[in-house]
PDB file of N, CA and C in Angstrom:
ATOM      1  N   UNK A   1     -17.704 -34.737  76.236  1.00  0.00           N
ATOM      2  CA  UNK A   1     -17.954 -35.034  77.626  1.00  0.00           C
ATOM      3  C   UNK A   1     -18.784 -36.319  77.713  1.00  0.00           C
ATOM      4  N   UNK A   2     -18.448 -36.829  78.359  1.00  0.00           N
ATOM      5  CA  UNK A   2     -19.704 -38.250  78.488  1.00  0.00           C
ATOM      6  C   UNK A   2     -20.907 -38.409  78.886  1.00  0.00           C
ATOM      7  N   UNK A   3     -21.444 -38.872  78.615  1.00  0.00           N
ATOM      8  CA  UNK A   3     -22.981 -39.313  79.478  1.00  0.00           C
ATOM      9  C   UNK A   3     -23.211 -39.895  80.206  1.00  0.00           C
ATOM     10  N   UNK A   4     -23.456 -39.106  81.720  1.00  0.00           N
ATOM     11  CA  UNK A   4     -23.608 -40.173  82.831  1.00  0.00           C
ATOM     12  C   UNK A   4     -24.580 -41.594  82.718  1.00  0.00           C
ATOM     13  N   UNK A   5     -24.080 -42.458  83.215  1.00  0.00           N
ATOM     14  CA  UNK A   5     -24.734 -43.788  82.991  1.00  0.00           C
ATOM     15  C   UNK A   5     -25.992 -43.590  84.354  1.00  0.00           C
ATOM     16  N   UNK A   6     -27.389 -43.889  84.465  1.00  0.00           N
ATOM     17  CA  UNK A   6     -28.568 -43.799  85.504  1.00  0.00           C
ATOM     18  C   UNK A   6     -28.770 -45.927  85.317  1.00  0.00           C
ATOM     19  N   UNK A   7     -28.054 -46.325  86.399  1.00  0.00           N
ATOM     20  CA  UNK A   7     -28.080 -48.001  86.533  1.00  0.00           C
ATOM     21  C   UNK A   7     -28.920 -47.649  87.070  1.00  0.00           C
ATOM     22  N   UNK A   8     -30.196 -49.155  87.103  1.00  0.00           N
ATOM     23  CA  UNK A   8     -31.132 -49.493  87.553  1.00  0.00           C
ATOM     24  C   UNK A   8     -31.107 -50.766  88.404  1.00  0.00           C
ATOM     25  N   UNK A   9     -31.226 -50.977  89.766  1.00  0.00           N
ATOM     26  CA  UNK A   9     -31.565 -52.111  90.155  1.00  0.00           C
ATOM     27  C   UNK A   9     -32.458 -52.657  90.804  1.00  0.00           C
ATOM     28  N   UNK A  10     -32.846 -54.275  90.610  1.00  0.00           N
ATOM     29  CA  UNK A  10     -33.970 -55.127  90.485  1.00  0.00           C
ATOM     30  C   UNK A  10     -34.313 -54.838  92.210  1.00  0.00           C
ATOM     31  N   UNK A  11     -35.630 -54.764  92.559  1.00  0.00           N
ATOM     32  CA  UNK A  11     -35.897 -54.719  93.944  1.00  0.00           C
ATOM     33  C   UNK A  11     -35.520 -55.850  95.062  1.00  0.00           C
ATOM     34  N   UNK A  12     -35.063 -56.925  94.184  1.00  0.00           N
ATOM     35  CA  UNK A  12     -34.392 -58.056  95.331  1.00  0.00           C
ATOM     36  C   UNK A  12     -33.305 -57.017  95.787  1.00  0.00           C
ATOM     37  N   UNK A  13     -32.045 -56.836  94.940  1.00  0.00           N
ATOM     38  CA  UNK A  13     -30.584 -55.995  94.943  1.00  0.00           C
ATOM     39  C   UNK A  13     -31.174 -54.902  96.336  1.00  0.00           C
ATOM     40  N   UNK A  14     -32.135 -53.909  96.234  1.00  0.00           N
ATOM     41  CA  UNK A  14     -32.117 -52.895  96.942  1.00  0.00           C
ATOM     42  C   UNK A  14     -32.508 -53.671  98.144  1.00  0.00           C
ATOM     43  N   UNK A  15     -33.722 -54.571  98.160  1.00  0.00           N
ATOM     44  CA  UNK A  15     -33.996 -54.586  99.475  1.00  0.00           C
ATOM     45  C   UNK A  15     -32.979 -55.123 100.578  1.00  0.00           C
ATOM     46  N   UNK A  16     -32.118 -56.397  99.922  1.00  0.00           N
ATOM     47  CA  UNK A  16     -31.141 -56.989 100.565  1.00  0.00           C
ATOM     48  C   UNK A  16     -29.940 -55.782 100.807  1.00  0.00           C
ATOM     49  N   UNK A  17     -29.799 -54.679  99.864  1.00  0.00           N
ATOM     50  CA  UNK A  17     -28.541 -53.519 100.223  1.00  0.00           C
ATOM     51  C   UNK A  17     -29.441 -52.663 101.216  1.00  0.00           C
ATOM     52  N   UNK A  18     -30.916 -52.648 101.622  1.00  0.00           N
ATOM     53  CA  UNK A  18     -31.518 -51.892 102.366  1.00  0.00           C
ATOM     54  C   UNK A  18     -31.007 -52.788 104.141  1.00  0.00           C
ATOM     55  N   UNK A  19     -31.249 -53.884 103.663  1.00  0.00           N
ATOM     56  CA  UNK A  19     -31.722 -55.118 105.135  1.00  0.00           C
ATOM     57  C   UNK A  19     -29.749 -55.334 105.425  1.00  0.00           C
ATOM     58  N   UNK A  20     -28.931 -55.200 104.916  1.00  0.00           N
ATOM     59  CA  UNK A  20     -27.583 -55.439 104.894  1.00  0.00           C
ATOM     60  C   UNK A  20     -27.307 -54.121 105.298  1.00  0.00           C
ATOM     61  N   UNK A  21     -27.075 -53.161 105.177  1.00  0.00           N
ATOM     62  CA  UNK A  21     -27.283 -51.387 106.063  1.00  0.00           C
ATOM     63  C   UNK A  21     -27.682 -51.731 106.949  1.00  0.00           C
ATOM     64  N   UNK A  22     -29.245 -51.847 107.152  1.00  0.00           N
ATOM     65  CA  UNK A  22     -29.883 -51.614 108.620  1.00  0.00           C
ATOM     66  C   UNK A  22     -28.836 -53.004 109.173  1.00  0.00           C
ATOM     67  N   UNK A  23     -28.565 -53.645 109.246  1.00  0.00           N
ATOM     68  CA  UNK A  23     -28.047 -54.785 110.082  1.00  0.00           C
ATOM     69  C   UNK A  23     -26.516 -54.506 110.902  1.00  0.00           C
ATOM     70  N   UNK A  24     -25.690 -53.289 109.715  1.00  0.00           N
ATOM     71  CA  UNK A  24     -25.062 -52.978 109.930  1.00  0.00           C
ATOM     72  C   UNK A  24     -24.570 -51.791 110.925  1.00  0.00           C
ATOM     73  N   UNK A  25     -25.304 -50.698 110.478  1.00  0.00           N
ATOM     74  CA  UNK A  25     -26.025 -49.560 111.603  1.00  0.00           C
ATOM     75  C   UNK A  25     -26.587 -50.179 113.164  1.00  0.00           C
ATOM     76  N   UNK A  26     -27.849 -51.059 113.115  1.00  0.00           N
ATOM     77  CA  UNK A  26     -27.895 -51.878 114.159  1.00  0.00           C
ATOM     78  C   UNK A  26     -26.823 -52.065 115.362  1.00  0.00           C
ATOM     79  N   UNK A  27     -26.138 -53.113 114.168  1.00  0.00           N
ATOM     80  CA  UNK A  27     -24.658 -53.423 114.903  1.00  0.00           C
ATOM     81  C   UNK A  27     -23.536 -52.769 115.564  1.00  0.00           C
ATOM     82  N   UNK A  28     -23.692 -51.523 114.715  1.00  0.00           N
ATOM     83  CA  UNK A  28     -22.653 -50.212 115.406  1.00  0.00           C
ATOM     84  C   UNK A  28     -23.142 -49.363 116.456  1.00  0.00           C
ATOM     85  N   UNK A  29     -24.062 -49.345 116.433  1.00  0.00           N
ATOM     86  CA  UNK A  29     -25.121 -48.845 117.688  1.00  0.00           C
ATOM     87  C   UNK A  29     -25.021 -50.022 118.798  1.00  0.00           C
ATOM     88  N   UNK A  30     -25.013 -51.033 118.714  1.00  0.00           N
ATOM     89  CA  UNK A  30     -25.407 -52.337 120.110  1.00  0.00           C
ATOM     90  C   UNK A  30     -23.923 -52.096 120.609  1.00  0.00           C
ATOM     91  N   UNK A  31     -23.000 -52.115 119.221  1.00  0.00           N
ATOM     92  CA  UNK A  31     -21.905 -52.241 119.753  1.00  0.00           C
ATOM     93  C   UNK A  31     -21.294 -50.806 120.226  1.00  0.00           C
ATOM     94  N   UNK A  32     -22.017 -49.512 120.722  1.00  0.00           N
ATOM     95  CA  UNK A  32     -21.409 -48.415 121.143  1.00  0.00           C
ATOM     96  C   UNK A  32     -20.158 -48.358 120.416  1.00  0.00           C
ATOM     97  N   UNK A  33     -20.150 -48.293 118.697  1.00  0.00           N
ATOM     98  CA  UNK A  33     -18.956 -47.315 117.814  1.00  0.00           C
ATOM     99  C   UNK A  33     -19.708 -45.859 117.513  1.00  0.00           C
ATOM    100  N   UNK A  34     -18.932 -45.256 117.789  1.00  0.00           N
ATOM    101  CA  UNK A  34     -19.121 -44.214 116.419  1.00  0.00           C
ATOM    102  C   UNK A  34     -18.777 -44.484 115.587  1.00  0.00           C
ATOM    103  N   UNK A  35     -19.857 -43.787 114.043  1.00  0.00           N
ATOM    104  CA  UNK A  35     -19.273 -43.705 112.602  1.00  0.00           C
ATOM    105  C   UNK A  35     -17.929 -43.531 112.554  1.00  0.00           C
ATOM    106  N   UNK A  36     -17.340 -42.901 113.507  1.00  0.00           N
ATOM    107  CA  UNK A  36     -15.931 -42.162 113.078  1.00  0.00           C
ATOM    108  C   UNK A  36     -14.641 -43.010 113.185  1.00  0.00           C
ATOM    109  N   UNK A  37     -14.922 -44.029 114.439  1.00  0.00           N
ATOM    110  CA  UNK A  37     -14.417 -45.022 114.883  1.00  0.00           C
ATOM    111  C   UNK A  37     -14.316 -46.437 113.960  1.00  0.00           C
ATOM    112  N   UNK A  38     -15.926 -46.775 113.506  1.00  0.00           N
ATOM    113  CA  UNK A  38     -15.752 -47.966 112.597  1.00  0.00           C
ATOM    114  C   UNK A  38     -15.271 -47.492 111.390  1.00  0.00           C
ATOM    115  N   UNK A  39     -15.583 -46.447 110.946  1.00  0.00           N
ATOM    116  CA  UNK A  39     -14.719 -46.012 109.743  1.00  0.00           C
ATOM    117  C   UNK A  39     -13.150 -45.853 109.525  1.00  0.00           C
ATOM    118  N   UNK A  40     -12.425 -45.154 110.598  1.00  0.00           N
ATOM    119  CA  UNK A  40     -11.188 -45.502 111.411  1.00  0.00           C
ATOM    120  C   UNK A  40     -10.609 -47.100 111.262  1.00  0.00           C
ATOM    121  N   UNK A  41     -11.779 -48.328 111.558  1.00  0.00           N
ATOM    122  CA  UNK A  41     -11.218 -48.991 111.943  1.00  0.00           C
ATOM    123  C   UNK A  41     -11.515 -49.718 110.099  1.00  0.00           C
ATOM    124  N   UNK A  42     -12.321 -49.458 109.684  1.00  0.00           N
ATOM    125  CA  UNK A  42     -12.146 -50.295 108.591  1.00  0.00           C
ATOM    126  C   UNK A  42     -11.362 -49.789 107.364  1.00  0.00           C
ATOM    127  N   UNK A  43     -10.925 -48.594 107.566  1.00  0.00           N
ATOM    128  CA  UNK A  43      -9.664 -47.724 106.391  1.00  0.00           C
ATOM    129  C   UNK A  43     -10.811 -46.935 105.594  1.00  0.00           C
ATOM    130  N   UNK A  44     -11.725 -46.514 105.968  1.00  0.00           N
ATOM    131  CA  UNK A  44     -12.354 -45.907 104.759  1.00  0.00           C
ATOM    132  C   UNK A  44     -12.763 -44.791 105.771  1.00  0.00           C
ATOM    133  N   UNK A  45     -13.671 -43.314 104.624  1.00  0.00           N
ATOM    134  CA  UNK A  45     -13.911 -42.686 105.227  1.00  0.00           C
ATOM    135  C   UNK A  45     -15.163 -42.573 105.665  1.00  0.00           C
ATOM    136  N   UNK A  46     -15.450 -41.203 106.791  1.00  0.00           N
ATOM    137  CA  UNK A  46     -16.715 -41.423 107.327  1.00  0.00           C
ATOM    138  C   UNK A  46     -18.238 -41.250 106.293  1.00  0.00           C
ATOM    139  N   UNK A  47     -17.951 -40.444 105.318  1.00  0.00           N
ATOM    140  CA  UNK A  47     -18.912 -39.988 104.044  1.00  0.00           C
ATOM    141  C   UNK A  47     -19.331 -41.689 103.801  1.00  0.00           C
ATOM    142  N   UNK A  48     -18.161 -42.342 103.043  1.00  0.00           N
ATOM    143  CA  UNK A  48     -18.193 -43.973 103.181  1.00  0.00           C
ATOM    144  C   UNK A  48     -19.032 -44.309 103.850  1.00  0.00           C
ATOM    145  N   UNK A  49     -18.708 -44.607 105.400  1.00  0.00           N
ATOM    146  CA  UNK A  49     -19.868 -45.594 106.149  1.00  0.00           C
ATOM    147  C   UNK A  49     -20.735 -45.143 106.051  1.00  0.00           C
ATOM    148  N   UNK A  50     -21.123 -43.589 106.267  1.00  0.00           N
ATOM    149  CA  UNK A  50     -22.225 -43.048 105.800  1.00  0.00           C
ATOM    150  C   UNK A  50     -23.473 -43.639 104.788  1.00  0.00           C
ATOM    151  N   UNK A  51     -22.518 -43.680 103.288  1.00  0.00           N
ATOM    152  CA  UNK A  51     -23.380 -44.371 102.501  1.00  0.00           C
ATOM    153  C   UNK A  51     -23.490 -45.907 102.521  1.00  0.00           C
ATOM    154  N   UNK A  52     -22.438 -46.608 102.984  1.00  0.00           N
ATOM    155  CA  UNK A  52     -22.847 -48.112 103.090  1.00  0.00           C
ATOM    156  C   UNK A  52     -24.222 -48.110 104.028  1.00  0.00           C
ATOM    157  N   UNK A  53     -23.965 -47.370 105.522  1.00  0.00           N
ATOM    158  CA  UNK A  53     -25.341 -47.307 106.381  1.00  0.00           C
ATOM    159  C   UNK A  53     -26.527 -46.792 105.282  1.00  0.00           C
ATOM    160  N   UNK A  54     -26.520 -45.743 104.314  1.00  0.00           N
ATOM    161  CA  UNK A  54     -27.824 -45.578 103.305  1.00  0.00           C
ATOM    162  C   UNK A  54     -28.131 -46.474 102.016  1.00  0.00           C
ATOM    163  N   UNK A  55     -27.504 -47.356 102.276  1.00  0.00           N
ATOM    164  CA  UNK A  55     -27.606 -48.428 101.164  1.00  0.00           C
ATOM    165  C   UNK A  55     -27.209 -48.328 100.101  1.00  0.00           C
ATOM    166  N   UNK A  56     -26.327 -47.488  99.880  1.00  0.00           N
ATOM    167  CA  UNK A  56     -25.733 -47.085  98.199  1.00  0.00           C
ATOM    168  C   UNK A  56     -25.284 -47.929  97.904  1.00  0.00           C
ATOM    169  N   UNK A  57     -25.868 -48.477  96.424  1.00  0.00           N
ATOM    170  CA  UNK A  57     -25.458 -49.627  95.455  1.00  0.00           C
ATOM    171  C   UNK A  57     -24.211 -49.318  94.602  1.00  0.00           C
ATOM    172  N   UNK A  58     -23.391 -48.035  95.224  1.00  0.00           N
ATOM    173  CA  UNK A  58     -22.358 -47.834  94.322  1.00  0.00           C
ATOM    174  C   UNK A  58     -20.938 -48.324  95.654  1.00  0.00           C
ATOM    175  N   UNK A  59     -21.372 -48.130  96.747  1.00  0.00           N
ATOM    176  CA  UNK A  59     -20.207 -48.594  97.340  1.00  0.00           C
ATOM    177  C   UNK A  59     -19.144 -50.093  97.434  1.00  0.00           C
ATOM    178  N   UNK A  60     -18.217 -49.931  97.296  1.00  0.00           N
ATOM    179  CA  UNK A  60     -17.559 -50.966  96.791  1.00  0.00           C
ATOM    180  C   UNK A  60     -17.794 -52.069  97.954  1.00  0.00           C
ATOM    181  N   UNK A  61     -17.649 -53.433  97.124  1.00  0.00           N
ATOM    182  CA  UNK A  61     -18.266 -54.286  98.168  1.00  0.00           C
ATOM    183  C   UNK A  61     -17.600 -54.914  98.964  1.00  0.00           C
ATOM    184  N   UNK A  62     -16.609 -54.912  98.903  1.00  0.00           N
ATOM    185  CA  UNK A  62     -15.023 -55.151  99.883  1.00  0.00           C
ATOM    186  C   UNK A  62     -15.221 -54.134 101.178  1.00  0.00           C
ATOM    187  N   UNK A  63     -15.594 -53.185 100.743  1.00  0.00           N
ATOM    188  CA  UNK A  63     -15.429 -52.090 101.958  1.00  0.00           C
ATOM    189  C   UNK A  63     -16.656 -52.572 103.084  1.00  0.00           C
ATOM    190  N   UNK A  64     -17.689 -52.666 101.997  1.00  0.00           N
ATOM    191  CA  UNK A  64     -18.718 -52.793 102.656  1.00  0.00           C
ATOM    192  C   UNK A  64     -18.792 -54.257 103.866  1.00  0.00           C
ATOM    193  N   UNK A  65     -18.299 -55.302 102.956  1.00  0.00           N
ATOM    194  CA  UNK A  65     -18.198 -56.732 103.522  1.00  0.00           C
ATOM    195  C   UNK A  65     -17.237 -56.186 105.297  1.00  0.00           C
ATOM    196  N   UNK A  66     -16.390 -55.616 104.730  1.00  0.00           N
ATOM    197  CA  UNK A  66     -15.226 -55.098 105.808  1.00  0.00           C
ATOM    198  C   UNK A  66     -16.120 -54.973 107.287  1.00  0.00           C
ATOM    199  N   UNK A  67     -16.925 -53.671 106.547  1.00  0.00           N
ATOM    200  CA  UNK A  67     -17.349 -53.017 107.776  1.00  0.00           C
ATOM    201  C   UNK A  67     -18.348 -54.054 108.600  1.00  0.00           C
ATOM    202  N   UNK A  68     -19.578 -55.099 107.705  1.00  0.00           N
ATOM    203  CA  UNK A  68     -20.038 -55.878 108.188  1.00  0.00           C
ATOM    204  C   UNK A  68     -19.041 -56.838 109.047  1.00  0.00           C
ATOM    205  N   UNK A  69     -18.196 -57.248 108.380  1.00  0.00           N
ATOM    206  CA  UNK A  69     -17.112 -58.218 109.333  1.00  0.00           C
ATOM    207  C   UNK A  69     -16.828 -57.819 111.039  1.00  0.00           C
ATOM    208  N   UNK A  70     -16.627 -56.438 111.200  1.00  0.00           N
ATOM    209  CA  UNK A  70     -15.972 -55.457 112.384  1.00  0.00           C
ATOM    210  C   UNK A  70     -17.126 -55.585 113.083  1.00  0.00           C
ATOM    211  N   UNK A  71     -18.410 -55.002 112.738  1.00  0.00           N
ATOM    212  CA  UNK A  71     -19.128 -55.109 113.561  1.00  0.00           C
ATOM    213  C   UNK A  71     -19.788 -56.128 114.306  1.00  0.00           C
ATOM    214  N   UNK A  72     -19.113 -57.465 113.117  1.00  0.00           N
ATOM    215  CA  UNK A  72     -20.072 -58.713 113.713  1.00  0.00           C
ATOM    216  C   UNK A  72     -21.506 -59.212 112.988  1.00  0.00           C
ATOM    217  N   UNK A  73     -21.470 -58.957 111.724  1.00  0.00           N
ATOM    218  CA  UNK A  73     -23.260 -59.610 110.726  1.00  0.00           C
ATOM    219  C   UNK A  73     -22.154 -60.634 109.566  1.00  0.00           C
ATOM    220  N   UNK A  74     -22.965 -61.967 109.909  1.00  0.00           N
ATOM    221  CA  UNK A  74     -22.468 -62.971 109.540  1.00  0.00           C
ATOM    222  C   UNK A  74     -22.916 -62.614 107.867  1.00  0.00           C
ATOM    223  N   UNK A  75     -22.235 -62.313 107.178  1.00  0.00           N
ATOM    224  CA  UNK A  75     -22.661 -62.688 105.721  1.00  0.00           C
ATOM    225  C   UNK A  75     -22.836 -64.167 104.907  1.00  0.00           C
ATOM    226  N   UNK A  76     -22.834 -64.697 105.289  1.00  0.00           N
ATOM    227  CA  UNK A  76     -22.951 -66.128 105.215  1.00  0.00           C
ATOM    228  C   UNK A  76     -22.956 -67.838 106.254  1.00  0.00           C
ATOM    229  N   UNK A  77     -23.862 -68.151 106.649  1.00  0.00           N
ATOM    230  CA  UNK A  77     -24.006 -69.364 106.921  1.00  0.00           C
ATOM    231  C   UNK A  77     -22.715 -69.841 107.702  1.00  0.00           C
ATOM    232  N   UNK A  78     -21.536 -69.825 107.137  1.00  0.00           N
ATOM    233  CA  UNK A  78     -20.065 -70.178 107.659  1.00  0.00           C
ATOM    234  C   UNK A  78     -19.885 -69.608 108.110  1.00  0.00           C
ATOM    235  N   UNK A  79     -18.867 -70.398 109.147  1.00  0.00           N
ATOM    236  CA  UNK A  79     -18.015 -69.133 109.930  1.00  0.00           C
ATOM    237  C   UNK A  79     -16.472 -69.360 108.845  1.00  0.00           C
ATOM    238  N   UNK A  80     -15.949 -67.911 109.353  1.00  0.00           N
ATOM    239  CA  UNK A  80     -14.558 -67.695 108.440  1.00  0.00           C
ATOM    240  C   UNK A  80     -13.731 -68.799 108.288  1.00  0.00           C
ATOM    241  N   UNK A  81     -13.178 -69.226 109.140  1.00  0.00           N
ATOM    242  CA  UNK A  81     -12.410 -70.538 108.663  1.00  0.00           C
ATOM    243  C   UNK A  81     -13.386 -71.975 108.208  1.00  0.00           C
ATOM    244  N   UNK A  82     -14.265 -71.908 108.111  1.00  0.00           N
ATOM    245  CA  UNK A  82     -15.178 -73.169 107.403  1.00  0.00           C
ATOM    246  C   UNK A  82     -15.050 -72.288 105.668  1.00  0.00           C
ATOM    247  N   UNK A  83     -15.099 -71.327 106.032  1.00  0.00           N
ATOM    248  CA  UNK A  83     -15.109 -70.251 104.308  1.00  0.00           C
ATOM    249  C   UNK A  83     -14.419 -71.218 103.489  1.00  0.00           C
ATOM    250  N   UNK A  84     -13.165 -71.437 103.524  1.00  0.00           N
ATOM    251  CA  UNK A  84     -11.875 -71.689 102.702  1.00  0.00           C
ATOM    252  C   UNK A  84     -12.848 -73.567 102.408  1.00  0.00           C
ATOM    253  N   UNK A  85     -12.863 -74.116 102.905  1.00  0.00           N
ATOM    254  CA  UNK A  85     -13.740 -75.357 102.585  1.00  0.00           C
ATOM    255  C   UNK A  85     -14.451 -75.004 101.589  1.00  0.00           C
ATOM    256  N   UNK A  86     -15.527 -73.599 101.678  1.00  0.00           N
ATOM    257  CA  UNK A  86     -16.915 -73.501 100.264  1.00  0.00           C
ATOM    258  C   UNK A  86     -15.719 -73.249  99.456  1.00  0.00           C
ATOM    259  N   UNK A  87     -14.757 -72.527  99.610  1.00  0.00           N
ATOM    260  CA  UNK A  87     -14.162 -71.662  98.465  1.00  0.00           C
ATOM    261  C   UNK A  87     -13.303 -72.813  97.851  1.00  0.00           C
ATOM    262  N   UNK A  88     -13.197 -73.796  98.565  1.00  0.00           N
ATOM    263  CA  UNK A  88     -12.566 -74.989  97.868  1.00  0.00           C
ATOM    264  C   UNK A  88     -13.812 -75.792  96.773  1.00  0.00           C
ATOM    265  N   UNK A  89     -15.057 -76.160  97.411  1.00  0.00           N
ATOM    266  CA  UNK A  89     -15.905 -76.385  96.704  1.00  0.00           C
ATOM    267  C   UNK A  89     -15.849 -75.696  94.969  1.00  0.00           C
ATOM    268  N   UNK A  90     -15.978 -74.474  95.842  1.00  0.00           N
ATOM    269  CA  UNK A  90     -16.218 -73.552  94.405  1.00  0.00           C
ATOM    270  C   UNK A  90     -15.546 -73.764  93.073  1.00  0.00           C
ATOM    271  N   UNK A  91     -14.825 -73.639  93.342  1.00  0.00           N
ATOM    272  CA  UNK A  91     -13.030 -73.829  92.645  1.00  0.00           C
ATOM    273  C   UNK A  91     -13.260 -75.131  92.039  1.00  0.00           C
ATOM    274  N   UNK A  92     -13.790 -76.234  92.887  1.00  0.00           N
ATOM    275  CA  UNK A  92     -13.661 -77.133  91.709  1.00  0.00           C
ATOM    276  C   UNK A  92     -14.762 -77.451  90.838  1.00  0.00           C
ATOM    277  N   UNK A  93     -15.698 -76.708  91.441  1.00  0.00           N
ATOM    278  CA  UNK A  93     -17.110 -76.519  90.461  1.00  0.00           C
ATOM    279  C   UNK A  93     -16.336 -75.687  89.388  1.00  0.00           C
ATOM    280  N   UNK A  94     -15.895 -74.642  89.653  1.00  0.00           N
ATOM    281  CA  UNK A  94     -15.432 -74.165  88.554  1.00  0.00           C
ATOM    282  C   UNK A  94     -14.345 -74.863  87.469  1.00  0.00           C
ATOM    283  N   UNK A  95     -13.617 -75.413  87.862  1.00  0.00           N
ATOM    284  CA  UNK A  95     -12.603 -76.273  87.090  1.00  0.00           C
ATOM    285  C   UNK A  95     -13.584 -77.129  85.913  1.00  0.00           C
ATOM    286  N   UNK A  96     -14.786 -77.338  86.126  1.00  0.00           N
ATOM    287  CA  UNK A  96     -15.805 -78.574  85.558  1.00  0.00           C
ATOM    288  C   UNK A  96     -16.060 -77.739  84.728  1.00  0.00           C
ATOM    289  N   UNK A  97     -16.405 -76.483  84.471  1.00  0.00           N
ATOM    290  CA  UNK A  97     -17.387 -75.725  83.635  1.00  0.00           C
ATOM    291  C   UNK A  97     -15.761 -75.545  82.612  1.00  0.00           C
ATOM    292  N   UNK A  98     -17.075 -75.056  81.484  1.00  0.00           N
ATOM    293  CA  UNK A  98     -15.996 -74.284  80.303  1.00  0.00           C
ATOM    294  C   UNK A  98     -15.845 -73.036  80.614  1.00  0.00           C
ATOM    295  N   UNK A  99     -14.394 -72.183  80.659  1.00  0.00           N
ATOM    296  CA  UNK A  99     -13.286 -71.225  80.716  1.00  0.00           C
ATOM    297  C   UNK A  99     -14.831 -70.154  80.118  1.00  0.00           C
ATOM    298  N   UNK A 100     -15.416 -69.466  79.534  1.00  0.00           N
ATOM    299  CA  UNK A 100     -16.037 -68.971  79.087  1.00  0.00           C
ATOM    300  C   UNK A 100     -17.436 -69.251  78.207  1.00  0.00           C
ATOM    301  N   UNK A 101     -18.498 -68.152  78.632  1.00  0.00           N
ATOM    302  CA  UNK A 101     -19.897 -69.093  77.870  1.00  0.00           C
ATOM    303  C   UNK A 101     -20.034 -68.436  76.389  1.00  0.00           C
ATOM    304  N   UNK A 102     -20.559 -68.973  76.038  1.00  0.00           N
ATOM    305  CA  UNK A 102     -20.734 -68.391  74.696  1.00  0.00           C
ATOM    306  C   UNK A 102     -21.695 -69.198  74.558  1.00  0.00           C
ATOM    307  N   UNK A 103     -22.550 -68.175  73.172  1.00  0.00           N
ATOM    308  CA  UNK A 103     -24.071 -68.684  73.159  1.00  0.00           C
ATOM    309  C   UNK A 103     -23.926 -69.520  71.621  1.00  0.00           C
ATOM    310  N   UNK A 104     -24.696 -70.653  71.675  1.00  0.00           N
ATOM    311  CA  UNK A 104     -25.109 -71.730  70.706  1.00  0.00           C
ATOM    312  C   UNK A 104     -24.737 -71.369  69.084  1.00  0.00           C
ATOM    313  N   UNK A 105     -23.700 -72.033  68.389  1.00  0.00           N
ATOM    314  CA  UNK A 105     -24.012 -71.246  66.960  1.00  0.00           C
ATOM    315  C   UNK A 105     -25.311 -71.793  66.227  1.00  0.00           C
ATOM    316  N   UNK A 106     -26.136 -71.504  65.392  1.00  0.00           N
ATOM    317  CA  UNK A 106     -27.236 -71.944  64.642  1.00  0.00           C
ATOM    318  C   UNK A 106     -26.912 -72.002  63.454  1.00  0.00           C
ATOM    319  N   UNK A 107     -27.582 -73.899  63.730  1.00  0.00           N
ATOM    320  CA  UNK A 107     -26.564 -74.397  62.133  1.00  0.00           C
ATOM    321  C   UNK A 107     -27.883 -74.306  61.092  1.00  0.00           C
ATOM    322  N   UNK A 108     -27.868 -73.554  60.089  1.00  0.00           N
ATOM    323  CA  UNK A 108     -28.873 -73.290  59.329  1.00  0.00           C
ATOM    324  C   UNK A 108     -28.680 -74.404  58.025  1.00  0.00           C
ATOM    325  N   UNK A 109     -30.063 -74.641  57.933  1.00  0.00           N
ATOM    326  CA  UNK A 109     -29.955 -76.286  57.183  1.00  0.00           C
ATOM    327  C   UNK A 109     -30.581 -75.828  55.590  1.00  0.00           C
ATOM    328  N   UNK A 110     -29.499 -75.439  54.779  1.00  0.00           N
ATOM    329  CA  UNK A 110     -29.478 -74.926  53.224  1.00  0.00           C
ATOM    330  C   UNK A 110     -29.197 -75.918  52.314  1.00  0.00           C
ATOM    331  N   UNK A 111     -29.915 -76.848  52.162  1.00  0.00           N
ATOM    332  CA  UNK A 111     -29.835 -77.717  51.735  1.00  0.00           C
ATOM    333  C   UNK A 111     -31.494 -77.886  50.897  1.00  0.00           C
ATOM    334  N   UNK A 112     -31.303 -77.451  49.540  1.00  0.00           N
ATOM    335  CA  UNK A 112     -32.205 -77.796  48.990  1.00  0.00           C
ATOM    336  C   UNK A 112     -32.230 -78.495  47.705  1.00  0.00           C
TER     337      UNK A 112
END
């Protein structure tokens, strides 16, 4: 049988999955949804929004981004169609770097 894995995360991770919940909850409340409704509307279930609203660091982050999207909490600076511009950025930052990192070999100097 396996051994459940107990992940740990750094208190930046929680507080921002704490402040990203409340923003979200917030939002579904101003905006008069029910749980049952934004859950409805974003394909997942209500247990789901449930835990995205309690900050669970296990919920997938697609779902989660989703539900922020519906209600309206900007996850970033851009608006959606300026997105595809960073994501162009990105892309070619990435093209510059090497395909994979790998760490330094150490050239040991045997030479005596």
């Amino acid at each position: 049988m396996p051994k459940s894995v107990t992940r740990t995360y750094s208190r930046y991770t929680e507080e921002v999955l704490t402040l990203l919940a409340g923003l979200i909850r917030a939002a579904r409340l101003e905006n008069k949804m029910t749980a049952q409704d934004l859950a409805d509307r974003a394909g997942i279930s209500r247990g789901m929004l449930s835990r995205i609203e309690k900050a669970d660091p296990k919920c997938e982050i697609g779902a989660t981004f989703e539900v922020a999207r519906i209600v309206g909490v900007s996850l970033f600076e851009a608006e959606p169609g300026r997105l595809a511009m960073h994501s162009k950025q990105v892309e070619y930052k990435l093209a510059l770097l090497p395909k994979s990192a790998r760490k330094e070999k150490k050239v040991v100097m045997d030479d005596f």
